[in-house]
N, C-alpha and C. Protein backbone atom coordinates (compact mmCIF):
# COMPACT_ATOMS: atom_id res chain seq x y z
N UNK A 1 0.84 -1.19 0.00
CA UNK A 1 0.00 0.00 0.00
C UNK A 1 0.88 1.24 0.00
N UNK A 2 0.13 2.30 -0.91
CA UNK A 2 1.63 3.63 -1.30
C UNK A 2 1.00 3.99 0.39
N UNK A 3 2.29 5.24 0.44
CA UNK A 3 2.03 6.23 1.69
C UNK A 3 1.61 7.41 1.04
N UNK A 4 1.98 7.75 -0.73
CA UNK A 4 2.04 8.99 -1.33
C UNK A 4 0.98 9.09 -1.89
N UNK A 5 -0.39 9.15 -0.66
CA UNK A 5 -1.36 9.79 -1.01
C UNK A 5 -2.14 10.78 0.02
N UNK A 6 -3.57 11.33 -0.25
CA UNK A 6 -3.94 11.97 0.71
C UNK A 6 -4.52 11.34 1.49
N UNK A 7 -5.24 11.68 3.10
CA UNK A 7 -5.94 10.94 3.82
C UNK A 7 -6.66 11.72 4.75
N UNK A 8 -7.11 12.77 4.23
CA UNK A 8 -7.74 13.60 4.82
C UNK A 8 -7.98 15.40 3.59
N UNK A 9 -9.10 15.87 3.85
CA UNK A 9 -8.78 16.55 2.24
C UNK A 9 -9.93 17.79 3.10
N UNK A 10 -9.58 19.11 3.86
CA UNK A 10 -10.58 19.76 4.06
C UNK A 10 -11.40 20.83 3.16
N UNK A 11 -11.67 21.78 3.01
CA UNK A 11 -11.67 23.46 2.47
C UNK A 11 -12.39 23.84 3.29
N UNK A 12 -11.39 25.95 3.22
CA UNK A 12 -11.93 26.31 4.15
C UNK A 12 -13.44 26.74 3.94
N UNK A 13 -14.37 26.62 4.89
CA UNK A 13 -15.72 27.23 4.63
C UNK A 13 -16.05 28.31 4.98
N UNK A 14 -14.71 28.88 5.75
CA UNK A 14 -14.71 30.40 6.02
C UNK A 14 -15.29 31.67 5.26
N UNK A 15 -14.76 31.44 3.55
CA UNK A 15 -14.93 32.13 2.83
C UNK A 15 -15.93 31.97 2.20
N UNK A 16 -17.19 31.05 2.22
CA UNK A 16 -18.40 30.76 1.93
C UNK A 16 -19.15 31.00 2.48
N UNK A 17 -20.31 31.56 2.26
CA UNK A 17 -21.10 32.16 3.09
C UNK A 17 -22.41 30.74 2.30
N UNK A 18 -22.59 30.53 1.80
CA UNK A 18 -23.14 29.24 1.79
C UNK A 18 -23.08 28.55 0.47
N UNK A 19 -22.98 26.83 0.94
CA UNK A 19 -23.18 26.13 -0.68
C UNK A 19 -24.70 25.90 -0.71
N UNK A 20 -25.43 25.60 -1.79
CA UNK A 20 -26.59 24.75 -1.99
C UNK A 20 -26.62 23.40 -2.08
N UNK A 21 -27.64 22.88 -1.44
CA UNK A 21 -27.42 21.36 -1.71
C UNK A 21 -26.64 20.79 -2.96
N UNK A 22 -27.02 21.16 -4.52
CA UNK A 22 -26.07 20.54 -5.46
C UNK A 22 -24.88 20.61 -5.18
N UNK A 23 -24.02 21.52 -4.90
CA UNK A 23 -23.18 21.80 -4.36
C UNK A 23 -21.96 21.20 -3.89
N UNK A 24 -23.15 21.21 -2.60
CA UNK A 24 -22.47 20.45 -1.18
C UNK A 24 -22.65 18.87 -1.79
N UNK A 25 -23.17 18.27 -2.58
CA UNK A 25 -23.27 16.77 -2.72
C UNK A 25 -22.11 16.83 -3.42
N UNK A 26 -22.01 17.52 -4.31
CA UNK A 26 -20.39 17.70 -5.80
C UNK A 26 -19.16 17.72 -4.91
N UNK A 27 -19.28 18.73 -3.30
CA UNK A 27 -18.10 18.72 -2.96
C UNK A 27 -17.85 17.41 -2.12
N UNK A 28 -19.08 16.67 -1.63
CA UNK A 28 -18.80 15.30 -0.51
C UNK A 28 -18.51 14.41 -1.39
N UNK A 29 -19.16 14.42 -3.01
CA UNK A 29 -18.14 13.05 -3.87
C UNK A 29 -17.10 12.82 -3.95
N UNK A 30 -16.89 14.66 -4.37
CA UNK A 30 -15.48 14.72 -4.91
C UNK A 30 -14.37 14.21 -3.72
N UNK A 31 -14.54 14.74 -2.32
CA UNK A 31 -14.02 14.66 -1.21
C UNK A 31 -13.40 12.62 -1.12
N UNK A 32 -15.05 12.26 -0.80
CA UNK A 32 -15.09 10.80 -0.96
C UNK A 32 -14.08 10.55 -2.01
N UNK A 33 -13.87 10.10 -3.46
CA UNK A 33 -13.95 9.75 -4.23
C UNK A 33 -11.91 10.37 -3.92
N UNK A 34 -12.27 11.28 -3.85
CA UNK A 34 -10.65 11.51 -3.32
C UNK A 34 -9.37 10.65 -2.73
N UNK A 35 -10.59 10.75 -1.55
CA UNK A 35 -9.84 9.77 -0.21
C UNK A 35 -9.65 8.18 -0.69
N UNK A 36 -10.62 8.19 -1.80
CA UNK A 36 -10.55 6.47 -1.83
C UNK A 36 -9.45 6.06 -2.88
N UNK A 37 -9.08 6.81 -3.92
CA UNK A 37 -8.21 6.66 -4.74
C UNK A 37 -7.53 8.13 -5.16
N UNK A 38 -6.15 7.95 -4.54
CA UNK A 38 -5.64 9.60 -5.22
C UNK A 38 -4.19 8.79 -5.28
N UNK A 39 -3.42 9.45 -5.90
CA UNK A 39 -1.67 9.61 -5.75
C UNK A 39 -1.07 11.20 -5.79
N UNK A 40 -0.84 11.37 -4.19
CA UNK A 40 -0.62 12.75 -4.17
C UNK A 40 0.47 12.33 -3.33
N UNK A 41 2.09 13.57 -3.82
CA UNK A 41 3.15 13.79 -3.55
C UNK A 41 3.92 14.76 -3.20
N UNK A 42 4.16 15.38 -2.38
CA UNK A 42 4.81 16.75 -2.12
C UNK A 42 6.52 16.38 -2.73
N UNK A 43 6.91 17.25 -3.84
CA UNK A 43 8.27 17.39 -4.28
C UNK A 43 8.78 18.08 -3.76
N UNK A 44 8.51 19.44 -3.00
CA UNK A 44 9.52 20.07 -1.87
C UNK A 44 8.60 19.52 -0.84
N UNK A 45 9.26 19.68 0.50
CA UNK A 45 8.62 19.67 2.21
C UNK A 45 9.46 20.06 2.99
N UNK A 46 8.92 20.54 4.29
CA UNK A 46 9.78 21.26 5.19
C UNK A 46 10.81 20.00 5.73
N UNK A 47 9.69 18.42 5.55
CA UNK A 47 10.68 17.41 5.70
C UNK A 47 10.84 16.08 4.64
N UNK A 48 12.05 16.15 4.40
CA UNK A 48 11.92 16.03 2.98
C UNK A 48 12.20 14.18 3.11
N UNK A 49 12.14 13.78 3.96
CA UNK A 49 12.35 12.26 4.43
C UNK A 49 10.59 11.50 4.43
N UNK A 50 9.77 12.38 4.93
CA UNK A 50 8.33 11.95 4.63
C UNK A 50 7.96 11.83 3.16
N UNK A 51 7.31 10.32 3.20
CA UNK A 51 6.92 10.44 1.88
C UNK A 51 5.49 10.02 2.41
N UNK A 52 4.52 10.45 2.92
CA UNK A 52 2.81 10.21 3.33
C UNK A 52 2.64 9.18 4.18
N UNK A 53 1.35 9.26 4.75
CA UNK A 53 0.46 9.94 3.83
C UNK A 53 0.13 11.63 3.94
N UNK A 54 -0.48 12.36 3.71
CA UNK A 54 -0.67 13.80 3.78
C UNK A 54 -2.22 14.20 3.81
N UNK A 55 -1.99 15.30 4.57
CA UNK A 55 -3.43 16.25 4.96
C UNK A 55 -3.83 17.19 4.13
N UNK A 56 -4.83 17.43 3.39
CA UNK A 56 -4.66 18.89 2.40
C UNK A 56 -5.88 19.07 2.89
N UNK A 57 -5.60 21.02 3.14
CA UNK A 57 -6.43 21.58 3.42
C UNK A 57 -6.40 23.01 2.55
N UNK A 58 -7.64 23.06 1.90
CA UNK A 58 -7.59 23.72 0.55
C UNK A 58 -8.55 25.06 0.93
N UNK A 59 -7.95 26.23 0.54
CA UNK A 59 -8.71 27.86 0.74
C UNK A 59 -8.67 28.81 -0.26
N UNK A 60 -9.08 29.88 0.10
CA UNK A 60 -8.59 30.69 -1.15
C UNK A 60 -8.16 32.40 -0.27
N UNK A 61 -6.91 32.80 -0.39
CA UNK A 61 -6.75 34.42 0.19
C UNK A 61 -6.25 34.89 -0.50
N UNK A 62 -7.02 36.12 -0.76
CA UNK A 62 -6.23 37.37 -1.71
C UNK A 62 -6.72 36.88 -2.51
N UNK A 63 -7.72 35.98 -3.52
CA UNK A 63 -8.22 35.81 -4.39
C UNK A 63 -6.80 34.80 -5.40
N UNK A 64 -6.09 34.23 -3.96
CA UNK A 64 -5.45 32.59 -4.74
C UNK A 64 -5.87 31.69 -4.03
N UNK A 65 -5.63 30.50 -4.46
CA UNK A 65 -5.81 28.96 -4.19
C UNK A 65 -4.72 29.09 -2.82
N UNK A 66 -5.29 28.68 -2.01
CA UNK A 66 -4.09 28.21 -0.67
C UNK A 66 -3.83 27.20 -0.66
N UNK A 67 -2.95 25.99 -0.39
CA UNK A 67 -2.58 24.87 -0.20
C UNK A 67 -1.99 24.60 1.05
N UNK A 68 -2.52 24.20 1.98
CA UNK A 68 -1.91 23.66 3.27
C UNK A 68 -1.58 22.24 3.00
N UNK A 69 -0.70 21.67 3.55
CA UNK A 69 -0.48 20.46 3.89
C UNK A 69 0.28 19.90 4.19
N UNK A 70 -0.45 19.04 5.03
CA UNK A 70 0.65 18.32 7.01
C UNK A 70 0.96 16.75 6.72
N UNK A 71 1.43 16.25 7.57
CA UNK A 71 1.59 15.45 7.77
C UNK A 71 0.74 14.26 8.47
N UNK A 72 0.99 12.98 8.72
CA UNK A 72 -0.40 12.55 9.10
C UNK A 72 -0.41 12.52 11.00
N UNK A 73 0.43 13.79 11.31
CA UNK A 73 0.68 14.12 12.81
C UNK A 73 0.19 15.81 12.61
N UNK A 74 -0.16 16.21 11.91
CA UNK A 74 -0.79 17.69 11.58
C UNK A 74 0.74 18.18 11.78
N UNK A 75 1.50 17.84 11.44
CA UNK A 75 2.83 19.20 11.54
C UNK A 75 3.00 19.69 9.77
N UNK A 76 2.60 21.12 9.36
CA UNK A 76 2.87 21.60 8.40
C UNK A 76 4.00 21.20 7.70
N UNK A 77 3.61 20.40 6.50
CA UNK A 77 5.09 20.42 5.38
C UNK A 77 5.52 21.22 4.37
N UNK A 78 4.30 21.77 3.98
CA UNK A 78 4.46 22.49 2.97
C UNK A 78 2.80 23.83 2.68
N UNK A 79 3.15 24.77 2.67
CA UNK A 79 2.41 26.02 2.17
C UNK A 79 2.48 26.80 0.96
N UNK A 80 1.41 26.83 0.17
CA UNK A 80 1.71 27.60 -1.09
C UNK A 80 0.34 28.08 -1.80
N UNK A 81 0.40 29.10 -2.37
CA UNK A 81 -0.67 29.55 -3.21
C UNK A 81 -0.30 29.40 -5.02
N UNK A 82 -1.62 29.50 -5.56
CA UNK A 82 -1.47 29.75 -6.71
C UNK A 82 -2.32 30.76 -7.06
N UNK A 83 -1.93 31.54 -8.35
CA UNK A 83 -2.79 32.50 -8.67
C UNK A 83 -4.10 32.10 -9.56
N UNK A 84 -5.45 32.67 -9.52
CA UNK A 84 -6.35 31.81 -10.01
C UNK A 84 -6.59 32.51 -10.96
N UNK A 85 -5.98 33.49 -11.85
CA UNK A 85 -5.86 33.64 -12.96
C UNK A 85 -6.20 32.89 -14.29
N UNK A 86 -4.94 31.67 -14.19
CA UNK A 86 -5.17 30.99 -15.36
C UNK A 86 -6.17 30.59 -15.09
N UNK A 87 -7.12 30.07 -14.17
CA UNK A 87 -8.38 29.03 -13.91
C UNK A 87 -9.69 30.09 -14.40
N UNK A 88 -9.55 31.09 -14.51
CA UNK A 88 -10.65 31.85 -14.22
C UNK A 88 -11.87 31.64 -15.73
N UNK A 89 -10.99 31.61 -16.68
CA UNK A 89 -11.84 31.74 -18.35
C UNK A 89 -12.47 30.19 -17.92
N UNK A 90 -11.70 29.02 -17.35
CA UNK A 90 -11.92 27.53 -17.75
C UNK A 90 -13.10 27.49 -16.29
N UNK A 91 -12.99 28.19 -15.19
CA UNK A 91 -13.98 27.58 -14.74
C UNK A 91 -15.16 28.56 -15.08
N UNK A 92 -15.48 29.45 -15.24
CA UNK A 92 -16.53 30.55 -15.79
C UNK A 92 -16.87 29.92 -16.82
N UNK A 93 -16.11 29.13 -17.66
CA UNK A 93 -16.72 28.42 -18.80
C UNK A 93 -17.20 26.91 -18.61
N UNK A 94 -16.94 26.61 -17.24
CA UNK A 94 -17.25 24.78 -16.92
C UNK A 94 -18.62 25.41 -16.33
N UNK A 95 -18.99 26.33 -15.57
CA UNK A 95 -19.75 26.88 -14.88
C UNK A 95 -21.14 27.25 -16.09
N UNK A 96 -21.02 27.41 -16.49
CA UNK A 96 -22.12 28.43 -17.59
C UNK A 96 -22.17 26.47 -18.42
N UNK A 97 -21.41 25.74 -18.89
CA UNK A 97 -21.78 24.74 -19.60
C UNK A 97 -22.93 23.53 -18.69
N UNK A 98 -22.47 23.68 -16.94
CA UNK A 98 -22.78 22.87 -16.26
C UNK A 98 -24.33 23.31 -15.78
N UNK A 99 -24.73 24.65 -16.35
CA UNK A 99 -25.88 24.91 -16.30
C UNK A 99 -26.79 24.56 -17.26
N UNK A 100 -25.91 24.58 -18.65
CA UNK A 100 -26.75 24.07 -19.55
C UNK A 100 -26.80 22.62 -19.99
N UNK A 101 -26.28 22.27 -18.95
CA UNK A 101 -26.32 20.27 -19.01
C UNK A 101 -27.59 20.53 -17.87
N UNK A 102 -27.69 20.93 -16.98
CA UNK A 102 -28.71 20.79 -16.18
C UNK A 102 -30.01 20.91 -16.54
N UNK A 103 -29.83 22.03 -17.35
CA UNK A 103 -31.09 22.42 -18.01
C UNK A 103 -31.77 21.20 -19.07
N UNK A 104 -30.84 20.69 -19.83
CA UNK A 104 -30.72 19.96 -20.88
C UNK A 104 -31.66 18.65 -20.25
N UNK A 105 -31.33 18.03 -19.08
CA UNK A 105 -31.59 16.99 -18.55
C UNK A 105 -32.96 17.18 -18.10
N UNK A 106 -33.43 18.09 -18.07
CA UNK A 106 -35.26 18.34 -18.33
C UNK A 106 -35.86 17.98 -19.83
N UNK A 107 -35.58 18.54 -20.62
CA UNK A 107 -35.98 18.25 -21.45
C UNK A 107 -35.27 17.99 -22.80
N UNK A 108 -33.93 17.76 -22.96
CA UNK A 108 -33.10 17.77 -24.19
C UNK A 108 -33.39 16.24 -24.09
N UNK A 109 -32.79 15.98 -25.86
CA UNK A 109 -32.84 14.29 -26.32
C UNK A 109 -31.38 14.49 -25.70
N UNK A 110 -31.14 12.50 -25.60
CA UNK A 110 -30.42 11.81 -25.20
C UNK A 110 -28.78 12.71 -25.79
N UNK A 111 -29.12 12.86 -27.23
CA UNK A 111 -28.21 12.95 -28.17
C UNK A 111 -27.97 14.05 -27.38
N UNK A 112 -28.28 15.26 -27.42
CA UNK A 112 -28.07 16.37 -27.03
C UNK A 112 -27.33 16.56 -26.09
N UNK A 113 -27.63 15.87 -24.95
CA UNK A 113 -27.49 15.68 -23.15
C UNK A 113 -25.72 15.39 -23.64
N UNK A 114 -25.85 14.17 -24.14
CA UNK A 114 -24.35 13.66 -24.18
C UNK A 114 -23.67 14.78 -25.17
N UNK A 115 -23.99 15.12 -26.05
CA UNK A 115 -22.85 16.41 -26.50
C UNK A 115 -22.43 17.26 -25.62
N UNK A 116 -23.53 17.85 -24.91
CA UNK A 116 -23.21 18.94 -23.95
C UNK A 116 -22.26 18.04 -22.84
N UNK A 117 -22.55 17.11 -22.39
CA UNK A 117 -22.03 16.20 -20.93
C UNK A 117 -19.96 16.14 -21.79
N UNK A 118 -20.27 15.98 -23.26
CA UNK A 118 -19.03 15.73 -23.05
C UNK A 118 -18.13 17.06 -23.25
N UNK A 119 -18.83 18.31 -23.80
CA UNK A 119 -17.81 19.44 -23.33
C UNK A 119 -17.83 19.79 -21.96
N UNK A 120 -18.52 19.42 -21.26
CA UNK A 120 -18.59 19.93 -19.55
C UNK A 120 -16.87 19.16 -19.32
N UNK A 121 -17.13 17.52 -19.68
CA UNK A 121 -15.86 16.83 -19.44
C UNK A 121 -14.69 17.40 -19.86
N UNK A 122 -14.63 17.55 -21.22
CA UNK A 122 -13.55 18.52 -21.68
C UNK A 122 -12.75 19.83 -21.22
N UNK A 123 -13.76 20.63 -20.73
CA UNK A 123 -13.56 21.42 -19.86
C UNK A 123 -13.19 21.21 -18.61
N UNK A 124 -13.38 19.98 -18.05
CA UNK A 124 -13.01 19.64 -16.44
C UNK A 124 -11.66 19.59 -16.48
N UNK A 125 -11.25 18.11 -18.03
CA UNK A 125 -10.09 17.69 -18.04
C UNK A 125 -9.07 18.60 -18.65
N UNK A 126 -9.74 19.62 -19.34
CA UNK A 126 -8.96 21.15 -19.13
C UNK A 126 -7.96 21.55 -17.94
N UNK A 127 -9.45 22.25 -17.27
CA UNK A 127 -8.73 22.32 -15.88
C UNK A 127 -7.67 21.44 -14.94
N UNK A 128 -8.46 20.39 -15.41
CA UNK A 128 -7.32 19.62 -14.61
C UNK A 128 -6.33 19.33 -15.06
N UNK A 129 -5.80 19.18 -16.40
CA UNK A 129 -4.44 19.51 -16.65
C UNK A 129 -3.44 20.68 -16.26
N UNK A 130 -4.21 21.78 -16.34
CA UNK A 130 -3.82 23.00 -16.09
C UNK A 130 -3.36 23.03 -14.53
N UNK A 131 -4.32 22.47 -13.72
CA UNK A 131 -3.88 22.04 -12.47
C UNK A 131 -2.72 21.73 -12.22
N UNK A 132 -2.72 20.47 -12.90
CA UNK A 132 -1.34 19.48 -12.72
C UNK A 132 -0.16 20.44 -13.37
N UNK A 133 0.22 21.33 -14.31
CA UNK A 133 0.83 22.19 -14.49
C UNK A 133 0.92 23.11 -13.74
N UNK A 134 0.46 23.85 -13.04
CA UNK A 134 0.14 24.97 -11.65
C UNK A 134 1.34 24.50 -10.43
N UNK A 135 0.73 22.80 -10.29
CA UNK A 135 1.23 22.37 -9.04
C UNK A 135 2.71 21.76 -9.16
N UNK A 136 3.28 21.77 -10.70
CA UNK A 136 4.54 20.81 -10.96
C UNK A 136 5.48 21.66 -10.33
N UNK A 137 6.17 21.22 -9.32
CA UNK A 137 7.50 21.73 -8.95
C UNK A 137 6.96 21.02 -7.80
N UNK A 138 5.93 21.22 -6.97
CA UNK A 138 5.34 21.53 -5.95
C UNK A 138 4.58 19.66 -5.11
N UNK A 139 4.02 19.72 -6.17
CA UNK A 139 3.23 18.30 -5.87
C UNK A 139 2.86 17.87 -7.10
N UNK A 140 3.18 16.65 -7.09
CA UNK A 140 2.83 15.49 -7.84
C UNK A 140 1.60 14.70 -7.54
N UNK A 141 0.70 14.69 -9.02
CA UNK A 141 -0.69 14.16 -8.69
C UNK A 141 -0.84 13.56 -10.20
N UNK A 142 -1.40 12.24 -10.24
CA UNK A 142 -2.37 11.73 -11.21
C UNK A 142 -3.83 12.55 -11.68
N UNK A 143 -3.50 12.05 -12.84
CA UNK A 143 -5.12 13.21 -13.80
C UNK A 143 -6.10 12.95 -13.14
N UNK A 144 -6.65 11.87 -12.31
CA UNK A 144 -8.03 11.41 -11.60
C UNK A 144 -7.87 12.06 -10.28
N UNK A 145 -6.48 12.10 -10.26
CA UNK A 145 -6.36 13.17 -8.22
C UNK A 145 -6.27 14.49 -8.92
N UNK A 146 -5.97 14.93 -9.96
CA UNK A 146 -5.88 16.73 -10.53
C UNK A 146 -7.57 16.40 -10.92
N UNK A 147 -8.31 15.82 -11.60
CA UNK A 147 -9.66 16.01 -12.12
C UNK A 147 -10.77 16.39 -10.29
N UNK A 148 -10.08 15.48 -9.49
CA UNK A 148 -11.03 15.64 -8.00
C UNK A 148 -10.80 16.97 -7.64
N UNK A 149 -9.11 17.44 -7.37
CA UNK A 149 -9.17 18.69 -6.58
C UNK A 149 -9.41 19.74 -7.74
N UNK A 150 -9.60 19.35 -9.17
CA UNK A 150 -9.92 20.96 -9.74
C UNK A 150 -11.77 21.01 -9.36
N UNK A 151 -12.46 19.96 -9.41
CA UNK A 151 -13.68 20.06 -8.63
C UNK A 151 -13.99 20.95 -7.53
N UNK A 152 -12.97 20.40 -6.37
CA UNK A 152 -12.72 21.53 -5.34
C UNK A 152 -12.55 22.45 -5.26
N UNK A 153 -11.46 23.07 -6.44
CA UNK A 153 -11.25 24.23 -6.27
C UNK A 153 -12.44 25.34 -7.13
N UNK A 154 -13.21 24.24 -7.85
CA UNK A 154 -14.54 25.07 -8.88
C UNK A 154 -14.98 25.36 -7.62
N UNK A 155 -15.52 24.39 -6.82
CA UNK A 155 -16.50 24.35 -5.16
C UNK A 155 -15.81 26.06 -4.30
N UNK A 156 -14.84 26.06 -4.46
CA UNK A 156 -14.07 26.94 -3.44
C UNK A 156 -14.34 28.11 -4.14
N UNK A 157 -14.60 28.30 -5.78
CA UNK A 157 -15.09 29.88 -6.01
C UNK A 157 -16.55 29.99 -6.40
N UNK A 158 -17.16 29.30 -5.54
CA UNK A 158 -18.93 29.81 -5.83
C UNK A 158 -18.85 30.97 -4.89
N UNK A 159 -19.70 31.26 -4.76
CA UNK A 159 -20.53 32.70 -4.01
C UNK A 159 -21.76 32.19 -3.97
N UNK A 160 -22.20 32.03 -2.42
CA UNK A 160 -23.99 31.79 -2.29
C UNK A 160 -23.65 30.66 -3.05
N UNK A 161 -23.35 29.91 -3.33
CA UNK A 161 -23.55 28.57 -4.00
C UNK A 161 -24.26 28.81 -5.35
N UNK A 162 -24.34 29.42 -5.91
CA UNK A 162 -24.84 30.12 -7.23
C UNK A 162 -23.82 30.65 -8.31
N UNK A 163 -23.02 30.89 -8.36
CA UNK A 163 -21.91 30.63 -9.25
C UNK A 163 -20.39 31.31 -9.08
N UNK A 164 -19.61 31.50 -9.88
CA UNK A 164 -18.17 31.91 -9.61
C UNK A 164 -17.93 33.49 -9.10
N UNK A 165 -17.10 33.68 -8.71
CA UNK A 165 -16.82 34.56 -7.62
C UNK A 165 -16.59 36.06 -8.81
């Protein structure tokens, strides 16, 4: 069994003033679905002999991505932000598509549903490449552990649970 994954995955809810149920179910999958299969690696740490498992606890200040994450004794290994710049066109655009898959699923044909379902995907696995580029120096993650936390980090810029910040 690896050690170089996560085992615990928070965000802060500080900066939310509330999710909506859709929401909050998108962020407990993603969370779940996390914990059960990820490969996550810190390439720098304050100790560079730990190789996991690890704590991530995910925020946003000053309008970047925060990255906390400890050890599986909570002692900080590593701290860092990213700027959410590059993310901003790809999730404003996963955001506005994921409305019109919703919509779609009232009353669009099958055919339809799945065109739209698969640029929503496209757009995820966008982001989540872009992710995994963001975080290279920093941490090492598989496309299915970058596809979960770019979820999170869509979750981390709603407002009112109604859309991006």
């Amino acid at each position: 069994m690896t050690t170089r994954k996560l085992i615990d995955v928070t965000l802060d809810e500080s900066t939310i003033v509330r999710w909506s149920a859709d929401v909050e179910h998108e962020r407990r999958i993603a969370v779940f679905d996390l914990l059960e299969e990820n490969s996550f690696h810190l390439q720098k740490s304050a100790d560079d002999t730990y190789e996991g498992p690890y704590k991530l606890h995910l925020g946003t200040i000053e309008g970047r991505l925060q990255f906390d994450v400890k050890n599986d004794g909570d002692h900080l290994l590593m701290s860092f932000r990213l700027a959410m710049t590059p993310f901003r066109r790809i999730i404003r655009e996963y955001f506005a598509i994921c409305d019109s898959y919703y919509e779609a699923i009232k009353s669009a044909s099958p055919s339809q549903i799945e065109a739209i379902d698969m640029g929503r995907r496209g757009l995820h696995n966008e982001g989540s490449s872009l992710l995994m580029e963001r975080l290279e120096g920093k941490v090492e993650v598989d496309m299915q552990t970058a596809r979960r936390l770019f979820t999170l980090v869509c979750v981390l810029h709603l407002k009112d649970g109604r859309g991006p910040r």
